[in-house]
C-alpha atoms as a PDB file:
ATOM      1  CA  UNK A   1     160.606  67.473 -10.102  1.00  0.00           C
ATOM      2  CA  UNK A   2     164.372  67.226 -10.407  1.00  0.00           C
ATOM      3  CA  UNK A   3     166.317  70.325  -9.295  1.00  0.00           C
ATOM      4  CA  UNK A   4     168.999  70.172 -12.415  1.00  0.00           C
ATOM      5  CA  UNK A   5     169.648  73.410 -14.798  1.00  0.00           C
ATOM      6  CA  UNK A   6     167.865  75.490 -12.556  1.00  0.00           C
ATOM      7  CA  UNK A   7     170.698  77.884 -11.729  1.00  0.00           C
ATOM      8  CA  UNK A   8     169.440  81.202 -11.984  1.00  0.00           C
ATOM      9  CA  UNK A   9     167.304  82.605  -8.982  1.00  0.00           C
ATOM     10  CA  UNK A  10     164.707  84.973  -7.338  1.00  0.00           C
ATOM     11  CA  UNK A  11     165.599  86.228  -3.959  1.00  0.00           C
ATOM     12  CA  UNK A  12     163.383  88.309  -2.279  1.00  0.00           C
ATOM     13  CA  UNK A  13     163.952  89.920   1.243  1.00  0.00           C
ATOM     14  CA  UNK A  14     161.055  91.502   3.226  1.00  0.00           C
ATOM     15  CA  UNK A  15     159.562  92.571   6.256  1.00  0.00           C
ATOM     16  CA  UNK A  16     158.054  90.497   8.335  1.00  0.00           C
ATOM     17  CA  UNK A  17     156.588  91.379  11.994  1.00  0.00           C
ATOM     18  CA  UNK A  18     153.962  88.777  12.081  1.00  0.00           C
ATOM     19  CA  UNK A  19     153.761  86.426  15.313  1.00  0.00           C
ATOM     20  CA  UNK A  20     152.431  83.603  13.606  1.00  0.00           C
ATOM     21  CA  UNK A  21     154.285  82.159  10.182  1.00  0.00           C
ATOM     22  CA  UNK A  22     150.806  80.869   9.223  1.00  0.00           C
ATOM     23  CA  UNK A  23     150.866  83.723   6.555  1.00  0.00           C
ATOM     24  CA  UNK A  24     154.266  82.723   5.285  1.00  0.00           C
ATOM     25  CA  UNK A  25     153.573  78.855   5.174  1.00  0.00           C
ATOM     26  CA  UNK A  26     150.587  80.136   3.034  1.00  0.00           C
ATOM     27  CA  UNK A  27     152.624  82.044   0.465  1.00  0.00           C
ATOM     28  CA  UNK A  28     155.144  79.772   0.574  1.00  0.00           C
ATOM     29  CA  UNK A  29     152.762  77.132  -0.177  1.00  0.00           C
ATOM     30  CA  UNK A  30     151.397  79.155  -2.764  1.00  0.00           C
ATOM     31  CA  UNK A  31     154.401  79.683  -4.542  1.00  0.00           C
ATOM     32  CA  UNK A  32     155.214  76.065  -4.373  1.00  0.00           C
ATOM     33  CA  UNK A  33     152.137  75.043  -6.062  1.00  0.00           C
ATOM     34  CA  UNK A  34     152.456  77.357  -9.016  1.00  0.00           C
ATOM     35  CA  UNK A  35     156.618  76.582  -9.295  1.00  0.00           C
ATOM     36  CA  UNK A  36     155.450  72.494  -9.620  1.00  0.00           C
ATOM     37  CA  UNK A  37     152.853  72.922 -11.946  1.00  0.00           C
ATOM     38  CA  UNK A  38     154.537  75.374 -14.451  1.00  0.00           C
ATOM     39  CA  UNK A  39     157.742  73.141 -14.520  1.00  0.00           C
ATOM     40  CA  UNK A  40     159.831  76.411 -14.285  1.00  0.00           C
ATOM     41  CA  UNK A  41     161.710  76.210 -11.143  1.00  0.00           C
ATOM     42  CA  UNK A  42     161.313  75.223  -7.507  1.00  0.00           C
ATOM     43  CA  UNK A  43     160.665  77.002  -4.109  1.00  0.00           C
ATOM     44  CA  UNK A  44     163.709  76.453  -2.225  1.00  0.00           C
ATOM     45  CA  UNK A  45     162.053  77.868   1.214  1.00  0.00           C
ATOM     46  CA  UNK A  46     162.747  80.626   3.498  1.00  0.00           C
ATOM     47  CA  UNK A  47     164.651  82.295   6.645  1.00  0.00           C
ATOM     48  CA  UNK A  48     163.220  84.064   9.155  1.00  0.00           C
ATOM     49  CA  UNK A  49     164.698  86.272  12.151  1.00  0.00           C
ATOM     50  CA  UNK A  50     164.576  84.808  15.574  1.00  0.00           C
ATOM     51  CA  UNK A  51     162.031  87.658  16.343  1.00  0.00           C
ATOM     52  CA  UNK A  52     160.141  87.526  12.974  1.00  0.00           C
ATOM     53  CA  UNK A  53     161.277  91.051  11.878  1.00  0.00           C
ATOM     54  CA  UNK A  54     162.469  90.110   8.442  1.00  0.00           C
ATOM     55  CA  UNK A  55     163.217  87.560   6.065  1.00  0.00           C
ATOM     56  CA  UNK A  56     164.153  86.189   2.689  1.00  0.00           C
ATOM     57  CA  UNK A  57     162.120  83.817   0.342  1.00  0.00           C
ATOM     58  CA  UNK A  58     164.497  81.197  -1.985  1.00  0.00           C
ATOM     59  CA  UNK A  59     163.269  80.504  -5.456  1.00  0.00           C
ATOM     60  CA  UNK A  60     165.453  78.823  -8.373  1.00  0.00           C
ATOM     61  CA  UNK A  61     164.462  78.314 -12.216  1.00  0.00           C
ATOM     62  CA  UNK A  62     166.184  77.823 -15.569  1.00  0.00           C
ATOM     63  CA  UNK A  63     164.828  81.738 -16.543  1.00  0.00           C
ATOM     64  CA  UNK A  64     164.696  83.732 -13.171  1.00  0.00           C
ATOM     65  CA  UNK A  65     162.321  86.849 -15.077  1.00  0.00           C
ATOM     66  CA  UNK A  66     160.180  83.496 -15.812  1.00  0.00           C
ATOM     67  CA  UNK A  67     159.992  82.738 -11.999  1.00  0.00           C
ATOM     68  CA  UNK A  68     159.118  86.426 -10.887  1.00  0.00           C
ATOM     69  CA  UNK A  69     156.551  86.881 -13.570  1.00  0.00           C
ATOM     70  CA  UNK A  70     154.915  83.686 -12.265  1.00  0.00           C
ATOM     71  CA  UNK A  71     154.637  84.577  -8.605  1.00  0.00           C
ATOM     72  CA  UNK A  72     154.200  88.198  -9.039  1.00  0.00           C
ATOM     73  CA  UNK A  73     150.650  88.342  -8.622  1.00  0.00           C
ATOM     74  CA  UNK A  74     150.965  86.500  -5.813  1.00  0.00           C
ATOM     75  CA  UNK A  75     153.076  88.527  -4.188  1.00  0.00           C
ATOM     76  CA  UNK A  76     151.241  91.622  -4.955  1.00  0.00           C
ATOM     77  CA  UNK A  77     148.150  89.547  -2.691  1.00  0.00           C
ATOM     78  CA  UNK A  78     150.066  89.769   0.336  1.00  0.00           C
ATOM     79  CA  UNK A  79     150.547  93.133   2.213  1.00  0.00           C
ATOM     80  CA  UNK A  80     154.157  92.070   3.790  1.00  0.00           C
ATOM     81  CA  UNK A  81     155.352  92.265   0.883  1.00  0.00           C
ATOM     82  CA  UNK A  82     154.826  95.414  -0.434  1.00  0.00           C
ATOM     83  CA  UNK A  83     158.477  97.181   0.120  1.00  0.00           C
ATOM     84  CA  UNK A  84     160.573  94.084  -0.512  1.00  0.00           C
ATOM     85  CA  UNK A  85     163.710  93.808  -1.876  1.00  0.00           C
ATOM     86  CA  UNK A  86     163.869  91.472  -5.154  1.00  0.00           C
ATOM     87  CA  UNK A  87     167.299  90.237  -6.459  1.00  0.00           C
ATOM     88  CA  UNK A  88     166.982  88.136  -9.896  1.00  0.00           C
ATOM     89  CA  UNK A  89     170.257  86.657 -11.064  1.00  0.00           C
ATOM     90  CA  UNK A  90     171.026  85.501 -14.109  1.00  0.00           C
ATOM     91  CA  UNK A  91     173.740  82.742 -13.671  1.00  0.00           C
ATOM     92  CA  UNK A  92     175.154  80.993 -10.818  1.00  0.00           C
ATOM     93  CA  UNK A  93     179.109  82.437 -11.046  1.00  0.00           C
ATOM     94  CA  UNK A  94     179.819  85.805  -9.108  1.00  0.00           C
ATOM     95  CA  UNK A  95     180.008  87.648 -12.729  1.00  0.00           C
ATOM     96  CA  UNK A  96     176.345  86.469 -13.414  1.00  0.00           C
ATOM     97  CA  UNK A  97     173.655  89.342 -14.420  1.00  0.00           C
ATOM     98  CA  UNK A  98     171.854  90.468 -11.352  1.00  0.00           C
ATOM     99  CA  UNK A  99     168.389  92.784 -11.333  1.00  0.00           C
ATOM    100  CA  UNK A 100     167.914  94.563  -7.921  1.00  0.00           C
ATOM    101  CA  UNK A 101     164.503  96.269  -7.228  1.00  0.00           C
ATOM    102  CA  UNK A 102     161.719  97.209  -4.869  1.00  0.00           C
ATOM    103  CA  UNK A 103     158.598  95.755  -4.793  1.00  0.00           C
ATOM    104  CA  UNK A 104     155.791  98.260  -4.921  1.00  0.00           C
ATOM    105  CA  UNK A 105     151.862  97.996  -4.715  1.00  0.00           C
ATOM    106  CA  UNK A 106     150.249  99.634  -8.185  1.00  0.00           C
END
């Protein structure tokens, strides 16, 4: 899929503590696959801290809500997440729109 027009993003920083990144390969995976197939944006991959204690997760879309609503339910499938930080932003200037909130298990 070419990466063009997709300038509005989904950043989400969690908690990690896991030894093995098995679990994030997984969701990362995951949210790959659905990303591709809906044509709506693209995984753009993670960072981790040296000791695995936190992280952030990279995703980029022409309608970042579009992008969250997508992976949400896979997010709410993973425990590690529960508690992270999600940062939608609507543009790619420093004056673009930005959405700040917790993610929180219902």
């Amino acid at each position: 899929m070419a990466k063009v027009n997709f300038e509005q993003s989904v950043i989400i920083s969690f908690n990690y503590g896991n030894d093995s990144l098995d679990p994030l390969h997984r969701l990362g995976d995951r949210l790959s696959y659905l990303l591709d197939q809906s044509d709506a944006g693209y995984y753009d991959g993670h960072e981790l801290a040296l000791d695995n204690a936190d992280g952030a997760i990279f995703l980029y879309g022409r309608n970042a809500e579009t992008v969250y609503k997508l992976i949400e339910p896979e997010l709410d499938k993973v425990d590690w997440m529960h508690g992270a930080e999600v940062t939608l932003t609507f543009g790619s200037n420093q004056n673009a729109k930005r959405i700040e909130f917790t993610l929180e298990k219902i």
